[in-house]
C-alpha atoms as a PDB file:
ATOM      1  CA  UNK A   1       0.000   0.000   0.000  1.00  0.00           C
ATOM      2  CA  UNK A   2       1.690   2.993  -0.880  1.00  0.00           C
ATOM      3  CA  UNK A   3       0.820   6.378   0.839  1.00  0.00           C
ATOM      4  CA  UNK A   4      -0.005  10.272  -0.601  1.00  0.00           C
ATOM      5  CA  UNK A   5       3.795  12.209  -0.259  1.00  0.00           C
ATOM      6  CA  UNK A   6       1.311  14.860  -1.768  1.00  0.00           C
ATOM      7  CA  UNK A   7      -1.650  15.947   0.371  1.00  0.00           C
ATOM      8  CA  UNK A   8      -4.774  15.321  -1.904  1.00  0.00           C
ATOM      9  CA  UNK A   9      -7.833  17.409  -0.861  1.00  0.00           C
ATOM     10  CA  UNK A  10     -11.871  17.669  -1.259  1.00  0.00           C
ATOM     11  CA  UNK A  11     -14.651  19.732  -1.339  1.00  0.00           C
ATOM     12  CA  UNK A  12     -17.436  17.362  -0.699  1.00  0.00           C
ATOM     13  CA  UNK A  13     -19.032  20.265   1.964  1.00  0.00           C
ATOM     14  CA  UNK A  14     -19.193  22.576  -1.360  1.00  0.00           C
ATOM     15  CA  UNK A  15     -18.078  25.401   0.587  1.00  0.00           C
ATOM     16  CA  UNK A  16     -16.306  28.495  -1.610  1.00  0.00           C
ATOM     17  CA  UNK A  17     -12.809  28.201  -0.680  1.00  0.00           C
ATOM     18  CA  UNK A  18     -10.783  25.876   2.159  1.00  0.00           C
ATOM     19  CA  UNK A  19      -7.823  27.089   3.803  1.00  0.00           C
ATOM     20  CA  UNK A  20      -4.840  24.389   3.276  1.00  0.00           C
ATOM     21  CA  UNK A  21      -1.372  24.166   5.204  1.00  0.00           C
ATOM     22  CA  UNK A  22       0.110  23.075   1.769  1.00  0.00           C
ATOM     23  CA  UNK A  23       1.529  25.070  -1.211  1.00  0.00           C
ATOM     24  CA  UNK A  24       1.707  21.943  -3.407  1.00  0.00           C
ATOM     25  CA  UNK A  25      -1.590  19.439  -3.348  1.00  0.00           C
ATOM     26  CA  UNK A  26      -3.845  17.010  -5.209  1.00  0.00           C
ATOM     27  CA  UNK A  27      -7.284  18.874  -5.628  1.00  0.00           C
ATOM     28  CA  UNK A  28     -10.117  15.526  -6.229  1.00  0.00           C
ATOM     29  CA  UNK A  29     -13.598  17.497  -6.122  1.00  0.00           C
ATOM     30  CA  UNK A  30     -16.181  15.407  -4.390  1.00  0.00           C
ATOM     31  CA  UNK A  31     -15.097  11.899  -2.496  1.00  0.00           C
ATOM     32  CA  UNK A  32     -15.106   8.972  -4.259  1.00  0.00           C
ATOM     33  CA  UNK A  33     -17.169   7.794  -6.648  1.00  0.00           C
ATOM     34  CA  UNK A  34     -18.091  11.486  -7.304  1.00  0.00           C
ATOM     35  CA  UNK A  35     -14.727  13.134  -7.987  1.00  0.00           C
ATOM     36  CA  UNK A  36     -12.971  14.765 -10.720  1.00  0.00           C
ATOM     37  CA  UNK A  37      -9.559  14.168 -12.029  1.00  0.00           C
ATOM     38  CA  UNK A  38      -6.983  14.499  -9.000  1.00  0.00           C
ATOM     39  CA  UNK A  39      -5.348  17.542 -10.223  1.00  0.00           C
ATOM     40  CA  UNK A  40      -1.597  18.388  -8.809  1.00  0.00           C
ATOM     41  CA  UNK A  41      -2.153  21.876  -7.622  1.00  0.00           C
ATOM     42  CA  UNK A  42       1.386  24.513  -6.951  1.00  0.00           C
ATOM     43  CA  UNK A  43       0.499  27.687  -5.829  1.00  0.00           C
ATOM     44  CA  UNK A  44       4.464  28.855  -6.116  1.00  0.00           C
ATOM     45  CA  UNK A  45       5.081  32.130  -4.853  1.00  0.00           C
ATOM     46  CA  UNK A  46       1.017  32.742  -4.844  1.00  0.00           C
ATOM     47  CA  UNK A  47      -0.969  32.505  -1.377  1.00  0.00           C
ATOM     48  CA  UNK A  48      -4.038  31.013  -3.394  1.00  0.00           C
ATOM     49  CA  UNK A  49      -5.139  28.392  -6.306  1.00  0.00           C
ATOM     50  CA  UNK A  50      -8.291  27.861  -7.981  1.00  0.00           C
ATOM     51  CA  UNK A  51      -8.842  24.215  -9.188  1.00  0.00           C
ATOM     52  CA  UNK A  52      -9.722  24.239 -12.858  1.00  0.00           C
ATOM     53  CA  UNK A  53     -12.287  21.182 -12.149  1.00  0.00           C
ATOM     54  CA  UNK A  54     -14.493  22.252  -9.399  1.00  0.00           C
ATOM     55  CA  UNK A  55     -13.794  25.826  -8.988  1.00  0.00           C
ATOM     56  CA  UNK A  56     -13.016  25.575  -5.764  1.00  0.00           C
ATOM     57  CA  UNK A  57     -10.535  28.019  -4.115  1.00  0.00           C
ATOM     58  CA  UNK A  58      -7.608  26.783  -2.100  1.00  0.00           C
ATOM     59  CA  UNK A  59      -5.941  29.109   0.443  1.00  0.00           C
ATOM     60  CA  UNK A  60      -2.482  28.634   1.619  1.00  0.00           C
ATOM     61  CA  UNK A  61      -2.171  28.899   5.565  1.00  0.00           C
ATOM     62  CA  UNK A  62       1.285  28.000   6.911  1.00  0.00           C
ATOM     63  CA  UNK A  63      -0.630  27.953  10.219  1.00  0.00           C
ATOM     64  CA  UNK A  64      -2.508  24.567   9.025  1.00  0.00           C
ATOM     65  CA  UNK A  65       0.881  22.441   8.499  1.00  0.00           C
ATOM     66  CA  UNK A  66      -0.467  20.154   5.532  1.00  0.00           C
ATOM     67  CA  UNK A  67      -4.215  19.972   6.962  1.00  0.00           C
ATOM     68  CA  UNK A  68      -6.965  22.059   5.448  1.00  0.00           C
ATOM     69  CA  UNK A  69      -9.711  23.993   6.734  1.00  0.00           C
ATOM     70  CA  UNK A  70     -12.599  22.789   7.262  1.00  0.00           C
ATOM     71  CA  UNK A  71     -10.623  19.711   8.336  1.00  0.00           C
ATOM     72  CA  UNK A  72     -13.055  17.185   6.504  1.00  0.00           C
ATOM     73  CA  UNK A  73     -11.774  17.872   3.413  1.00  0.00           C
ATOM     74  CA  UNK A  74      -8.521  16.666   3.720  1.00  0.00           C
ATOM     75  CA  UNK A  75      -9.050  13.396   1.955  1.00  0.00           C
ATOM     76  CA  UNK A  76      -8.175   9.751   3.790  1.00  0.00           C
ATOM     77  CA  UNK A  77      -8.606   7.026   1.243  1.00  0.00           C
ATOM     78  CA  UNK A  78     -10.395   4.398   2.920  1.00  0.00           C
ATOM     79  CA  UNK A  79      -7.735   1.541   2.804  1.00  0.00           C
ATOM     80  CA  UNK A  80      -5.664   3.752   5.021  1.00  0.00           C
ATOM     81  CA  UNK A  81      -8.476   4.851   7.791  1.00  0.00           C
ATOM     82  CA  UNK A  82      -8.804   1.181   7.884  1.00  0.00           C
ATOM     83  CA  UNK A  83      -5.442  -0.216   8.056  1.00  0.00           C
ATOM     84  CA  UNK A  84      -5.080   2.503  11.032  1.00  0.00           C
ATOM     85  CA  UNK A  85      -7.619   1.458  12.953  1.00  0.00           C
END
């Protein structure tokens, strides 16, 4: 089982724009079996990104550390939740 070295991110909630701890991220819309194309996502010297899927707004927040704002839509694939539990 191999893990994400990239944080991968959702929007499932639909809100407008989710603060992330992460200039560099995998944007996949809705969970699965409802989401887009994981797009790689590097907001550089930029403080946002806009995904060119779901329109949703990321927000860089060094504050965050790799997690995401609201925290439910930092994604866990479900092989890992499991195999931690």
């Amino acid at each position: 089982m191999s893990e994400h070295a990239t944080p991968h991110f959702h929007n499932q909630p639909g809100v407008p724009r989710i603060r992330v701890g992460a200039k560099e991220f995998m944007c996949i819309g809705a969970l699965p079996p409802f989401d887009h194309p994981h797009v790689f996502l590097d907001m550089g010297a930029a403080s946002e990104a806009l995904c060119p899927y779901c329109s949703t707004l990321y927000v860089y927040d060094a504050s965050l550390h790799g997690a995401a704002d609201p925290t439910e839509c930092v994604y866990e694939p479900a092989e890992r939740v499991a195999a931690a539990s």
